[in-house]
Structures are given as structure tokens and as C-alpha cells.
N, C-alpha and C. Protein backbone atom coordinates (compact mmCIF):
# COMPACT_ATOMS: atom_id res chain seq x y z
N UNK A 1 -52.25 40.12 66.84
CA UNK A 1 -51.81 39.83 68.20
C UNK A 1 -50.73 38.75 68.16
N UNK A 2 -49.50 39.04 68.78
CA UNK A 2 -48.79 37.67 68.83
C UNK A 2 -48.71 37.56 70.44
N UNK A 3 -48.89 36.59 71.00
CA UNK A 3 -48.60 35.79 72.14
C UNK A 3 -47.09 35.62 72.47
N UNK A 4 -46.55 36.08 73.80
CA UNK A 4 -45.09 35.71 74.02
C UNK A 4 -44.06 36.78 73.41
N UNK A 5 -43.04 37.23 73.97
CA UNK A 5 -42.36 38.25 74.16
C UNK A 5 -40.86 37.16 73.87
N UNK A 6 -41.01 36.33 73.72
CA UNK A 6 -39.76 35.72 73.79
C UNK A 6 -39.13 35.94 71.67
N UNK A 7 -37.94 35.12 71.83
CA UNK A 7 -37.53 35.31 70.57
C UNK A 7 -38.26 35.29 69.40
N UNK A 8 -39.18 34.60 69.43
CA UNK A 8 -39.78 34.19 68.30
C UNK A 8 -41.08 35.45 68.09
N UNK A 9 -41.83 35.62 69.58
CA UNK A 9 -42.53 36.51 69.68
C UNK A 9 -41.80 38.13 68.97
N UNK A 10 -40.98 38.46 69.58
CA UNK A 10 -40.65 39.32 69.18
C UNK A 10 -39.80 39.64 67.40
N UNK A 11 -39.26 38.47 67.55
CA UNK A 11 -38.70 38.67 66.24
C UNK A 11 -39.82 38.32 65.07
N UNK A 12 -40.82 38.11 65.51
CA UNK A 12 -42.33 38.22 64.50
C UNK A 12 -42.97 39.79 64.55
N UNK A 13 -42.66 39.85 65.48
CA UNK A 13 -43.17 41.66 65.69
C UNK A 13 -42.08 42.36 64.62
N UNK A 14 -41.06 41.85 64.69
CA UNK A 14 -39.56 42.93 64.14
C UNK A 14 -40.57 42.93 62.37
N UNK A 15 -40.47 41.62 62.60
CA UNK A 15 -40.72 41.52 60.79
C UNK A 15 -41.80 41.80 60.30
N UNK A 16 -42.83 41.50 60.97
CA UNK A 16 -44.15 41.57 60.74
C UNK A 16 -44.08 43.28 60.02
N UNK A 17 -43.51 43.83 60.95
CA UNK A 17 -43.56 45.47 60.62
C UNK A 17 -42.46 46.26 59.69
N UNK A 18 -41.26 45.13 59.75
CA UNK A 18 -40.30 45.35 58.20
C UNK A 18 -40.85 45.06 57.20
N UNK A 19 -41.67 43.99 57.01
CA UNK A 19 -42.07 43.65 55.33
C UNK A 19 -42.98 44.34 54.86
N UNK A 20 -43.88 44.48 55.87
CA UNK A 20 -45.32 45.38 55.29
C UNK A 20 -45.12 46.70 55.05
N UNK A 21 -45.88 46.75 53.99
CA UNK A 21 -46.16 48.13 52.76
C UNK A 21 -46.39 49.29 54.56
N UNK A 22 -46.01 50.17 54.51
CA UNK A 22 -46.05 51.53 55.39
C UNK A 22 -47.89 51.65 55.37
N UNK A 23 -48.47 51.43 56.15
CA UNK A 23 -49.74 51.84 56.88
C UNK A 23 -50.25 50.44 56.46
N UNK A 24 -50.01 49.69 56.26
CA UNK A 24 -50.95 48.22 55.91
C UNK A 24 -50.70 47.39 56.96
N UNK A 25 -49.96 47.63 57.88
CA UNK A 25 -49.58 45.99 58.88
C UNK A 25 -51.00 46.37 60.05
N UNK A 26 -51.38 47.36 60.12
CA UNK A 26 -52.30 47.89 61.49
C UNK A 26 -51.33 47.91 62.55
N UNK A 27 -51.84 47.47 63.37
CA UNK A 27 -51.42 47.94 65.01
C UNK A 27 -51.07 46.25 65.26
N UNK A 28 -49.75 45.91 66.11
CA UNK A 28 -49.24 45.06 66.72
C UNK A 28 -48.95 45.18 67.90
N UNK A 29 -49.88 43.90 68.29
CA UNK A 29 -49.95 43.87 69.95
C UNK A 29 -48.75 42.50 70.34
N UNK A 30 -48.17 43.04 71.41
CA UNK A 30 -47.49 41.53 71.91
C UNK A 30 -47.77 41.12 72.82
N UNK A 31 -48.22 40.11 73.60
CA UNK A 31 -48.48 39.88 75.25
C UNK A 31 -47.59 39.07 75.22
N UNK A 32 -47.36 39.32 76.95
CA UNK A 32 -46.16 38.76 77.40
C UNK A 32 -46.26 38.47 79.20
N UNK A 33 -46.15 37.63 79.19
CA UNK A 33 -46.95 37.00 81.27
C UNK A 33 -45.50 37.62 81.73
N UNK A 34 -44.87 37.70 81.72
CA UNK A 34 -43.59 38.06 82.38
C UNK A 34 -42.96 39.75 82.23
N UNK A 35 -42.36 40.49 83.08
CA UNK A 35 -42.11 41.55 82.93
C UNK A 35 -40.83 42.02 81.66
N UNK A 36 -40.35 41.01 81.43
CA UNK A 36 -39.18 41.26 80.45
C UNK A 36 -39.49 40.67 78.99
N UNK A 37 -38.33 41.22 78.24
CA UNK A 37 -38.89 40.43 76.84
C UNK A 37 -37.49 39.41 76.56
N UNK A 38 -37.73 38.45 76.20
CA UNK A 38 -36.32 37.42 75.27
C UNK A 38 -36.46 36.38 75.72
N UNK A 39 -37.38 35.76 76.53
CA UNK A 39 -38.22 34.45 76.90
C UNK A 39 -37.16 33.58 77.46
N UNK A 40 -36.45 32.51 76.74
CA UNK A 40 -35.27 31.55 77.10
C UNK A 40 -34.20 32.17 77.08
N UNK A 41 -33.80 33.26 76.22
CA UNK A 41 -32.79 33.73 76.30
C UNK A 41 -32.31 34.31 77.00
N UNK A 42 -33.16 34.73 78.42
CA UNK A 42 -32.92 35.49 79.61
C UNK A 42 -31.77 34.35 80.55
N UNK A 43 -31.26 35.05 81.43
CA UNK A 43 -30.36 34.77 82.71
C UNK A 43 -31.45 34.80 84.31
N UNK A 44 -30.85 33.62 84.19
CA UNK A 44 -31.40 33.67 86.13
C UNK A 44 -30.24 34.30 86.70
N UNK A 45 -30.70 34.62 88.32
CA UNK A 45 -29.47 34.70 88.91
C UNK A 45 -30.10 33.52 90.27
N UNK A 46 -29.10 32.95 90.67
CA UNK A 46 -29.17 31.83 91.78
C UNK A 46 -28.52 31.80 92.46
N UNK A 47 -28.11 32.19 94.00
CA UNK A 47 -27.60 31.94 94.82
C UNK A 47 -26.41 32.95 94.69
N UNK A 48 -26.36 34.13 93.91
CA UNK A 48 -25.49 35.15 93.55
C UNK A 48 -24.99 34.93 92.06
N UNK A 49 -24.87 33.53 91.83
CA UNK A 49 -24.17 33.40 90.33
C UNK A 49 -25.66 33.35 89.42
N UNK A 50 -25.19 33.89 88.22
CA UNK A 50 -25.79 34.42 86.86
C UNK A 50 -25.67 33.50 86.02
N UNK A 51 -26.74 32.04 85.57
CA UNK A 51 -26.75 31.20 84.71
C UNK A 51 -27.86 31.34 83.35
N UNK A 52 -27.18 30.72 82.27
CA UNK A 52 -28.05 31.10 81.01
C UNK A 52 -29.42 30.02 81.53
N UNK A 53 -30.55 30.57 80.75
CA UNK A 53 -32.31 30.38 81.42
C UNK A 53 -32.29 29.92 80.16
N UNK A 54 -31.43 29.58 78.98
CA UNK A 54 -31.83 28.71 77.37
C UNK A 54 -30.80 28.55 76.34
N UNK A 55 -31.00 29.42 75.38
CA UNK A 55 -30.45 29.53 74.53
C UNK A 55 -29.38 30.80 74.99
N UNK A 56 -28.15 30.15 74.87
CA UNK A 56 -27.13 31.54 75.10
C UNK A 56 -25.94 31.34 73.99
N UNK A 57 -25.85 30.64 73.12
CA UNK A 57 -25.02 30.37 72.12
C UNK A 57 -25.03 30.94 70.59
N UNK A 58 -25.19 31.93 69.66
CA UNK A 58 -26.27 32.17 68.64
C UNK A 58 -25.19 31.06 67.35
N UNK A 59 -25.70 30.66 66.92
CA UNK A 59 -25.24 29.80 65.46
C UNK A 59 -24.58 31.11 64.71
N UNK A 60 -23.71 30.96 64.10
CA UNK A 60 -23.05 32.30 63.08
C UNK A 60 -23.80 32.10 61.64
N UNK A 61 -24.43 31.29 61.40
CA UNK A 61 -25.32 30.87 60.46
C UNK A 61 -26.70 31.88 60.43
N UNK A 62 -27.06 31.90 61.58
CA UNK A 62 -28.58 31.98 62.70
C UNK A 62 -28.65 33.91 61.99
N UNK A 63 -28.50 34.20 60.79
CA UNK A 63 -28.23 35.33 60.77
C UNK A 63 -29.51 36.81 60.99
N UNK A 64 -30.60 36.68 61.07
CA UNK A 64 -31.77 37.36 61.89
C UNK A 64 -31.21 37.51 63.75
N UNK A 65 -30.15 36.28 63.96
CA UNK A 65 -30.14 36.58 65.43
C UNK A 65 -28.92 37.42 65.79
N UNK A 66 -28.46 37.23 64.78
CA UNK A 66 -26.29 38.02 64.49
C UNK A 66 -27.20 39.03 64.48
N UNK A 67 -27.44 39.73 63.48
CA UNK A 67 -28.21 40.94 63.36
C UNK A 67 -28.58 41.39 64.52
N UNK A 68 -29.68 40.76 65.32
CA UNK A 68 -30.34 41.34 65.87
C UNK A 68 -29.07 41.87 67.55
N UNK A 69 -28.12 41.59 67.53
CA UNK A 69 -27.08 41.53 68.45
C UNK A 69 -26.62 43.16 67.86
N UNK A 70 -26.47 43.44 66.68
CA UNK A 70 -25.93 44.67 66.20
C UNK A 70 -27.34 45.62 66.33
N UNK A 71 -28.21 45.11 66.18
CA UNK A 71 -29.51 46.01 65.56
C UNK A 71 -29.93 46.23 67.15
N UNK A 72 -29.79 45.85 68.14
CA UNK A 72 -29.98 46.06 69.61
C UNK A 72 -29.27 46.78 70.35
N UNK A 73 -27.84 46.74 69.93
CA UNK A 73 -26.33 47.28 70.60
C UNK A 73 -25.93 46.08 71.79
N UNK A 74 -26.66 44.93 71.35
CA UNK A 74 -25.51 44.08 72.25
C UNK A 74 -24.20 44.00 71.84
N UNK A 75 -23.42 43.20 73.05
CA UNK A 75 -22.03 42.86 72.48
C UNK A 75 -21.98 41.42 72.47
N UNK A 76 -21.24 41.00 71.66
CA UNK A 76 -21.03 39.66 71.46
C UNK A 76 -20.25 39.07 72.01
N UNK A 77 -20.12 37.85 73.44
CA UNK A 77 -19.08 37.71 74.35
C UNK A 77 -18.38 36.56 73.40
N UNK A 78 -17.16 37.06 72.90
CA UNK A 78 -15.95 35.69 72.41
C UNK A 78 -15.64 34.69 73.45
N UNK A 79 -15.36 33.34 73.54
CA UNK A 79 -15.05 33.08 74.36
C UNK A 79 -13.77 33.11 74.70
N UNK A 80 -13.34 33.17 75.90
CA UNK A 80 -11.53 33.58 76.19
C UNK A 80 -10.96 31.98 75.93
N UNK A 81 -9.48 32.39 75.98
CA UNK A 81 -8.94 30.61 75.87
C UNK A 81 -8.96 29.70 77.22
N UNK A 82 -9.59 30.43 78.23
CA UNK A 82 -9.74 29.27 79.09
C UNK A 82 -10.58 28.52 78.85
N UNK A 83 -11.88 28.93 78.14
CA UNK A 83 -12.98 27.92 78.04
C UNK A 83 -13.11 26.65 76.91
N UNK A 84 -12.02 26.87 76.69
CA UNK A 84 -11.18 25.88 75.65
C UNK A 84 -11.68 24.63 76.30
N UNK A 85 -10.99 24.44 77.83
CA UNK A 85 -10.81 23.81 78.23
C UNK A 85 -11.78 23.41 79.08
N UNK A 86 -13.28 23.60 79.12
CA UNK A 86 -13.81 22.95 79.72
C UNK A 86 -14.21 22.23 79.32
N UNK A 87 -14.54 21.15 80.68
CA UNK A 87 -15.14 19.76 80.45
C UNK A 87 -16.31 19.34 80.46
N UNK A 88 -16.81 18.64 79.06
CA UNK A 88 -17.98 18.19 78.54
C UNK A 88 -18.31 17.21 78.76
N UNK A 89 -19.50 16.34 79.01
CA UNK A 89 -19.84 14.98 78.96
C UNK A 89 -21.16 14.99 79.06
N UNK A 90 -21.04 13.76 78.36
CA UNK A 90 -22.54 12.80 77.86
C UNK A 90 -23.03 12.17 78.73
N UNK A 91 -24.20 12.40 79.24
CA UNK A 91 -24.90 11.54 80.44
C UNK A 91 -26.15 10.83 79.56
N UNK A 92 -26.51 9.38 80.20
CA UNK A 92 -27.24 8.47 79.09
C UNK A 92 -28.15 8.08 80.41
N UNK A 93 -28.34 9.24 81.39
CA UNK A 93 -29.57 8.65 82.05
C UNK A 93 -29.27 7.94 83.33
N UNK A 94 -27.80 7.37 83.01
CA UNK A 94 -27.03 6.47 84.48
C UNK A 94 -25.62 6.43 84.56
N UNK A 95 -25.19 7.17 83.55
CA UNK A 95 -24.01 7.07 83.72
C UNK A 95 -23.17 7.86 82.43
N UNK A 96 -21.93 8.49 82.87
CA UNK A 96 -21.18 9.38 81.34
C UNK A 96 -20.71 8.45 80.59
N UNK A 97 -21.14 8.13 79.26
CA UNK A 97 -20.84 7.93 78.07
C UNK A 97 -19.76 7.93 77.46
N UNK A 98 -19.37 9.71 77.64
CA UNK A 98 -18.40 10.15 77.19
C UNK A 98 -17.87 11.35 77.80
N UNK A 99 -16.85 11.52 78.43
CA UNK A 99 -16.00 12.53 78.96
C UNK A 99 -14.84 13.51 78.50
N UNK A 100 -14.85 14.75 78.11
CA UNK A 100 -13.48 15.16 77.50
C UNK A 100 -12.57 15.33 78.81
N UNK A 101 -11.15 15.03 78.57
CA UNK A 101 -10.16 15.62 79.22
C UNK A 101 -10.37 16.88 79.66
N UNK A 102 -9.61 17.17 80.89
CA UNK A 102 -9.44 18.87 81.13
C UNK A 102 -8.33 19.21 82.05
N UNK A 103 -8.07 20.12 81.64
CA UNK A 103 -6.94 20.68 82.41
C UNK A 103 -6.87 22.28 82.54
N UNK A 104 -6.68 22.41 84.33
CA UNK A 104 -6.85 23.85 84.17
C UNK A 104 -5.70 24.73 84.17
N UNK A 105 -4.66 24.29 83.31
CA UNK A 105 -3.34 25.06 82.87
C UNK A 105 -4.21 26.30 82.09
N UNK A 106 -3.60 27.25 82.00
CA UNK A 106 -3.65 28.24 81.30
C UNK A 106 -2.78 28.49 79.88
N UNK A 107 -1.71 27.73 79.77
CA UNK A 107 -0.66 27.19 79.06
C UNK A 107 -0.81 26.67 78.03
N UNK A 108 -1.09 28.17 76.35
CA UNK A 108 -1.51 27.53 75.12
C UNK A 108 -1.17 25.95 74.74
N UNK A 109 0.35 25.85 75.23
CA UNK A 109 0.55 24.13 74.88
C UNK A 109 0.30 23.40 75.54
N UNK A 110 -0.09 23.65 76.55
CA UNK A 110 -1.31 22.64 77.48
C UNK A 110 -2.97 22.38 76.84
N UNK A 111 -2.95 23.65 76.60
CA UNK A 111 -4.92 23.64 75.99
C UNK A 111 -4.47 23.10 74.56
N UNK A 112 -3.25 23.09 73.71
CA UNK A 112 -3.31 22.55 72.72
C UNK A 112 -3.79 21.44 72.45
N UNK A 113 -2.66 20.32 73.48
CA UNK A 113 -2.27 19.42 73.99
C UNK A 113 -3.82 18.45 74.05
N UNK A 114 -4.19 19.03 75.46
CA UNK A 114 -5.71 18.83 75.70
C UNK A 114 -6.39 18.84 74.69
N UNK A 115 -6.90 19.80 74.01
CA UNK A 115 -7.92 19.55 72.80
C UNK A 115 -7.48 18.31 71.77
N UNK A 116 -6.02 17.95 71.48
CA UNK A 116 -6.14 17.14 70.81
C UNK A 116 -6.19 15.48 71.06
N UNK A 117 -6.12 15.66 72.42
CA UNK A 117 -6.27 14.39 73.17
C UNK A 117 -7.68 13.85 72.76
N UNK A 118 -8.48 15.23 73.40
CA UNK A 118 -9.70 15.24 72.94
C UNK A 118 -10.39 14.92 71.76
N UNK A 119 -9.74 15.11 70.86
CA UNK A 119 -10.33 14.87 69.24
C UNK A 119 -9.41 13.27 69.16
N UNK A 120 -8.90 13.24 69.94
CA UNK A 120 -8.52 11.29 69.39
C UNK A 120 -9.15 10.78 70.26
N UNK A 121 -9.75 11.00 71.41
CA UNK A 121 -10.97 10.59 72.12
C UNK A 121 -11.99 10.02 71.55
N UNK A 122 -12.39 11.33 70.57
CA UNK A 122 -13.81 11.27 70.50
C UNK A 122 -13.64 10.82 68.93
N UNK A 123 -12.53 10.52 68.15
CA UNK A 123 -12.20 10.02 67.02
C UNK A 123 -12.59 8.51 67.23
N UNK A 124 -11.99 8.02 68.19
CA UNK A 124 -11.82 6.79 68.92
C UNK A 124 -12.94 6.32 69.54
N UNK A 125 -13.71 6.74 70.07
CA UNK A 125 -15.13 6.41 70.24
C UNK A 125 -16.35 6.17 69.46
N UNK A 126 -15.83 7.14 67.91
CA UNK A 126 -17.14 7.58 67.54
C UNK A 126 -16.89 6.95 65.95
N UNK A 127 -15.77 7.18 65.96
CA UNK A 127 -15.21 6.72 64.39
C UNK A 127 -15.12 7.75 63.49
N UNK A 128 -13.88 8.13 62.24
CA UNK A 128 -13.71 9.58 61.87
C UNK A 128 -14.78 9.42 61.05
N UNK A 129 -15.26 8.35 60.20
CA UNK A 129 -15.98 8.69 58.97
C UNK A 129 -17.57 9.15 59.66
N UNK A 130 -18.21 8.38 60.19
CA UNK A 130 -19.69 8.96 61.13
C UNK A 130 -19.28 10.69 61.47
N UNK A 131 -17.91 11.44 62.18
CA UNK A 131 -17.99 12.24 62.82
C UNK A 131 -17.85 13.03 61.05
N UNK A 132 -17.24 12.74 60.35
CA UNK A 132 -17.18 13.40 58.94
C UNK A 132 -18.21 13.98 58.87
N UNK A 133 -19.08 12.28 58.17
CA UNK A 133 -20.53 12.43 57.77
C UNK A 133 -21.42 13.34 58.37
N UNK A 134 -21.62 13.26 59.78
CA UNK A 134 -22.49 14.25 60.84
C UNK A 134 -22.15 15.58 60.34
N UNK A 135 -20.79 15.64 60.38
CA UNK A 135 -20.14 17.71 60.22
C UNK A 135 -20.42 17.84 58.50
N UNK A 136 -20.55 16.87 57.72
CA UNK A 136 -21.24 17.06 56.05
C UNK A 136 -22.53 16.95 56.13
N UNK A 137 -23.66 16.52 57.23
CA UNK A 137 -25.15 16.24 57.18
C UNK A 137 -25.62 17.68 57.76
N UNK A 138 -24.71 18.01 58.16
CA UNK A 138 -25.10 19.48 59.49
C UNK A 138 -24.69 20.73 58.13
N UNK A 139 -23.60 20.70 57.25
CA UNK A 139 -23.49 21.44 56.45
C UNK A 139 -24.51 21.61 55.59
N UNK A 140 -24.77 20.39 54.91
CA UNK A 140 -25.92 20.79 54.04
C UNK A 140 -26.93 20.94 54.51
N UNK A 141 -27.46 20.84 55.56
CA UNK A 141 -28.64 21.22 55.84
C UNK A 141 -29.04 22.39 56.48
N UNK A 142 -27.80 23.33 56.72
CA UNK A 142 -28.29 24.74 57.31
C UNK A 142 -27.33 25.41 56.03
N UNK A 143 -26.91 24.51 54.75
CA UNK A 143 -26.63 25.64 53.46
C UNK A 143 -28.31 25.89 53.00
N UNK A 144 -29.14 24.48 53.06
CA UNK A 144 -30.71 24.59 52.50
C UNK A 144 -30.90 25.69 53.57
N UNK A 145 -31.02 25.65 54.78
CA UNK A 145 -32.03 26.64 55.51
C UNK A 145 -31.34 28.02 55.38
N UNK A 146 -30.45 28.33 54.67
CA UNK A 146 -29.67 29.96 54.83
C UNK A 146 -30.58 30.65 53.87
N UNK A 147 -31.04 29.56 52.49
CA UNK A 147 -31.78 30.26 51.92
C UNK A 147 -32.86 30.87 52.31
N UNK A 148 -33.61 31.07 53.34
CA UNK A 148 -34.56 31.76 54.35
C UNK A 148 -34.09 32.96 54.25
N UNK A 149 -32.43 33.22 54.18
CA UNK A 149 -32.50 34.62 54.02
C UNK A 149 -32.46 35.60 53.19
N UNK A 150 -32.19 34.88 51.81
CA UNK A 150 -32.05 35.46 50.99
C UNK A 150 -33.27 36.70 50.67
N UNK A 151 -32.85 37.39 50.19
CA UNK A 151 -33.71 38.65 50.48
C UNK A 151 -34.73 38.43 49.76
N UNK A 152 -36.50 39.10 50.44
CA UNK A 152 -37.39 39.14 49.81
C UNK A 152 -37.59 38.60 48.56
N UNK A 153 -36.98 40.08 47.86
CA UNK A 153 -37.60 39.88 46.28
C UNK A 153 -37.45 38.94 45.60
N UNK A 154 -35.95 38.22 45.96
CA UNK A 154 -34.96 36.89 45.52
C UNK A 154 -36.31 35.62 45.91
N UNK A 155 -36.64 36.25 46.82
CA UNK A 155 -37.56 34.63 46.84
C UNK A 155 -38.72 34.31 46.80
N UNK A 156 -39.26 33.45 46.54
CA UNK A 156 -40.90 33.48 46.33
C UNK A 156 -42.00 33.81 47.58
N UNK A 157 -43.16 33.92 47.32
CA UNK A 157 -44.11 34.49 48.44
C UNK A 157 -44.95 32.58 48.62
N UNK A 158 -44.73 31.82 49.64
CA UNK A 158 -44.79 30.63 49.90
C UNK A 158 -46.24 30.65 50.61
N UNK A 159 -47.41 29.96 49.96
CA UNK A 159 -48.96 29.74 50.42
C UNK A 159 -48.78 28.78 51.45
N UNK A 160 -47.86 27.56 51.74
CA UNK A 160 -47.92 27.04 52.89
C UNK A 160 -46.74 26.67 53.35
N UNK A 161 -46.18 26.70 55.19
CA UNK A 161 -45.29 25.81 55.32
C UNK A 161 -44.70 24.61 54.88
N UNK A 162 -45.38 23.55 53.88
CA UNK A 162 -44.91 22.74 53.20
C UNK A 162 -44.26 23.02 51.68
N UNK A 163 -44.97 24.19 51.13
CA UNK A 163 -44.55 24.62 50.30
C UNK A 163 -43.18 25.62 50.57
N UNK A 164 -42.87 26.35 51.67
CA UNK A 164 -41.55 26.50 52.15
C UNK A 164 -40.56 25.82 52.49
N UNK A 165 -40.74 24.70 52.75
CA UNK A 165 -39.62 23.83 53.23
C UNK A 165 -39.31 22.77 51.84
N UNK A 166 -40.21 22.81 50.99
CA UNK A 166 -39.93 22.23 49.58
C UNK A 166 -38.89 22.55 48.94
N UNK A 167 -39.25 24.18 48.71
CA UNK A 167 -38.47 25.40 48.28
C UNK A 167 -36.96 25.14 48.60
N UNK A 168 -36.56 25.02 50.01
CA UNK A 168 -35.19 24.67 50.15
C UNK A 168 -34.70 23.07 50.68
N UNK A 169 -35.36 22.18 50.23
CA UNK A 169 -35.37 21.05 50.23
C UNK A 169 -35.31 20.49 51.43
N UNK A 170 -36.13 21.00 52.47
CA UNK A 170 -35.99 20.24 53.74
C UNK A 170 -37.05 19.49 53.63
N UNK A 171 -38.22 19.58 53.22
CA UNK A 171 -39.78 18.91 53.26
C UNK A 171 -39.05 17.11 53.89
N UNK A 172 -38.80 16.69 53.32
CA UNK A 172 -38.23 15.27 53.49
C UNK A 172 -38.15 15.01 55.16
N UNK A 173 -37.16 16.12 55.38
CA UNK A 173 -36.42 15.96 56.66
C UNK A 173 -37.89 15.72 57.77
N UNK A 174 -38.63 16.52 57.53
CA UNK A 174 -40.11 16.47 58.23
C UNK A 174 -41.03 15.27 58.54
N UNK A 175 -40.48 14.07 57.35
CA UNK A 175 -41.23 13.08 57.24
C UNK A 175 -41.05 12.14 58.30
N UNK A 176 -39.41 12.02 58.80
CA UNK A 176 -39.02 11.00 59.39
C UNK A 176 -38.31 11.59 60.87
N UNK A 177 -38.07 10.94 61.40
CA UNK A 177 -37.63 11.27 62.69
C UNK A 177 -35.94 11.48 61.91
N UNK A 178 -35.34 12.37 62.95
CA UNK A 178 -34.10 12.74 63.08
C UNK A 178 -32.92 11.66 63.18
N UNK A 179 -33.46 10.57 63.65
CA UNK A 179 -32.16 9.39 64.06
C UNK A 179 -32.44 8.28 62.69
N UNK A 180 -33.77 8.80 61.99
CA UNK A 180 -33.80 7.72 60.77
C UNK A 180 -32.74 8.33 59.37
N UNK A 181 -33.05 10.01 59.66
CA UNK A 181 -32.45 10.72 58.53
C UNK A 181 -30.77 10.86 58.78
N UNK A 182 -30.59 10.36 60.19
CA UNK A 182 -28.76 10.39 60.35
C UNK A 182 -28.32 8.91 59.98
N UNK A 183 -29.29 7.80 60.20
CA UNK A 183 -29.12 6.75 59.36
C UNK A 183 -28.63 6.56 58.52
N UNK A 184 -29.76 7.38 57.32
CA UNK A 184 -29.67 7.50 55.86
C UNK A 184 -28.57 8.11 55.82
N UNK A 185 -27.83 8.81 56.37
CA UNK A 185 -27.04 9.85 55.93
C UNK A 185 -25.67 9.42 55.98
N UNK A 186 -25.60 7.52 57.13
CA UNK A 186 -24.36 6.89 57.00
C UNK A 186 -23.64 6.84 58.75
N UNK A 187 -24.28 7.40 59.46
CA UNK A 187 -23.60 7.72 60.67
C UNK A 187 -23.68 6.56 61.89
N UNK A 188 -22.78 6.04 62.83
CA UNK A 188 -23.09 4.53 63.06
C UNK A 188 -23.89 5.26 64.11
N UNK A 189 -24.38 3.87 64.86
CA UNK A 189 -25.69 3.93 66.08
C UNK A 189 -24.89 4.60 67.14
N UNK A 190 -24.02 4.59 67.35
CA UNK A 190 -23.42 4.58 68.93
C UNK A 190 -23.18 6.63 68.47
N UNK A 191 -22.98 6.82 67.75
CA UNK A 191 -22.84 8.70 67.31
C UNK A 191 -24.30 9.35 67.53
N UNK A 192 -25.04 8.44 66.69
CA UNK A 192 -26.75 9.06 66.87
C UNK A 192 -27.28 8.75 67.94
N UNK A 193 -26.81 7.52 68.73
CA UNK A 193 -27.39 7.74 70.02
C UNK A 193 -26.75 8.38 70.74
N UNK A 194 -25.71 8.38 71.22
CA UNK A 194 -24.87 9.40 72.36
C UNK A 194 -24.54 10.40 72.36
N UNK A 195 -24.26 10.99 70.64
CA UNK A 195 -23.57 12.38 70.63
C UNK A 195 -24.95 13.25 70.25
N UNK A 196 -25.92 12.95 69.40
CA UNK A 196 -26.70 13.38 68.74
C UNK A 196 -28.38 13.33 69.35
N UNK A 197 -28.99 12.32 69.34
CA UNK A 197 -30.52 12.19 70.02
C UNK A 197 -30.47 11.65 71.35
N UNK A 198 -29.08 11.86 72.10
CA UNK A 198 -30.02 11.22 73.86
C UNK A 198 -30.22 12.46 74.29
């Protein structure tokens, strides 16, 4: 029985019934309190407009969820170059932090323009070496988790979640909170608090 129809629910159903030997998985039940299946990943609609209800972004990394976009017949929405240009900001509870520029030219050398304002913004706020470090702490740590996909046979059959996350060297990451391990990793306070854990 798995509980919940949402991503996780279902994409345990997908697999549950890919890995297992042909007549050995039995019968898979899913419950689900709601009439649809994809849990957060669903759309409200409100007041006529259609807003994402969670997760609407997939990681290109995230590759069970790429897949599952082809293995469904979704389409994958690119974003157009207007959305270049929208404007982001950091709220700390009382007030924005941090604001990007925006401009609603349509005018590649306008959105150029803009984005790079933007990156000396947030260069300038945050400092290049922390924003380095963060985009090198974020690399290696979803090169460890890709190994998840490496196929079956390639990888071992793991007796416990600790013994899986060993395997690709995250176990560590588990021990400590997230703002101790961006610490360690070199990144100043004002990046881990504003851009990263508020």
C-alpha cells in the first residue's frame, strides 16, 4: 500500500513495479484523499488565473522527473525571453533584502543590459567568492546524488538509508544543519542567511 498520489506516491508505484522480477511485486494499491494524482505539483485556478500549487520547476539534474515528462507525453514549457526579466526579491520577514532590477522592454539589449546590472547587484551584495563557492557546494553535491541513477546493476542493493547516503557521500550532510555545512564550505553569513536559509 502506498499512501498519497502525489510525486513521491506515485513515482514509488512507477518503480516499485519496474524493478521487481514479473509476478513478485503482488498487487499495488495507492490511496489518494483527493480526486487527482501529482499532489504539489498540481495548479490551482483563482479568481480565473492558473497558479503553480508547488513544485513547477523540474531540476535538469532531477532525471526520474525529466523522464517522467517524456514517459507521460508532457511538454516541457521553455521559458520565453520575457521572463528573463522578472523581478525577484528576498523578503526577511519585514522588509526586501534584496531586489533585482526589471524592465519591461522586450528589447534583447535591454534584457541584456538588465540581467547584468543584476549580476553586479547581487555580486555586490553577496561577494563573488561566497556566490562561487555556493554554485561549487551545489555542484558537488547533486554530482554525489546523480549517482542514484546510475543503473541498477551498476549499483549496490543498500540494507539501510544510512548505508545509501554513505554510498554517495552525503551521510555527513545529514549530521548538521544546512547553514553549518555552507559554513564549512566558506560562504559568508549575509549569502546563507538571505539568499539560502531565510
Amino acid at each position: 500500500c502506498i499512501v498519497g498520489a502525489g510525486i513521491g506516491g506515485a513515482s514509488s508505484a512507477h518503480f516499485l513495479r519496474q524493478y521487481s522480477e514479473p509476478g513478485t511485486s503482488g498487487r499495488i494499491a495507492v490511496f489518494e484523499r483527493n480526486g487527482t494524482v501529482g499532489g504539489r505539483t498540481a495548479t490551482v485556478t483563482i479568481a480565473g488565473r492558473t497558479f503553480e500549487a508547488g513544485g513547477s520547476i523540474i531540476h535538469p539534474k532531477n532525471y526520474h522527473a525529466v523522464n517522467f515528462t517524456s514517459y507521460l507525453g508532457l511538454k516541457v514549457k521553455s521559458p520565453n525571453h520575457a521572463d528573463d526579466s522578472l523581478c525577484l526579491g528576498i523578503w526577511d520577514g519585514q522588509k526586501f533584502v534584496y531586489k533585482t532590477l526589471n524592465s519591461k522592454s522586450n528589447l534583447p539589449i535591454i534584457q541584456k543590459m538588465v540581467s547584468i546590472a543584476n549580476s553586479i547587484k547581487l555580486i555586490l551584495r553577496y561577494g563573488i567568492f561566497s556566490i562561487l563557492r555556493m554554485n561549487k557546494f551545489v555542484e558537488v553535491t547533486l554530482d554525489k546524488f546523480t549517482r542514484y541513477y546510475e543503473s541498477p546493476e551498476s549499483r549496490p542493493i543498500f540494507e539501510s538509508v544510512e548505508e545509501m547516503l554513505e554510498w554517495t557521500g552525503l551521510y555527513d550532510l545529514t549530521k548538521i544543519t544546512l547553514g553549518q555545512a555552507l559554513v564549512e564550505a566558506g560562504l559568508s553569513s549575509r549569502i546563507i542567511q538571505e539568499l539560502v536559509t531565510v
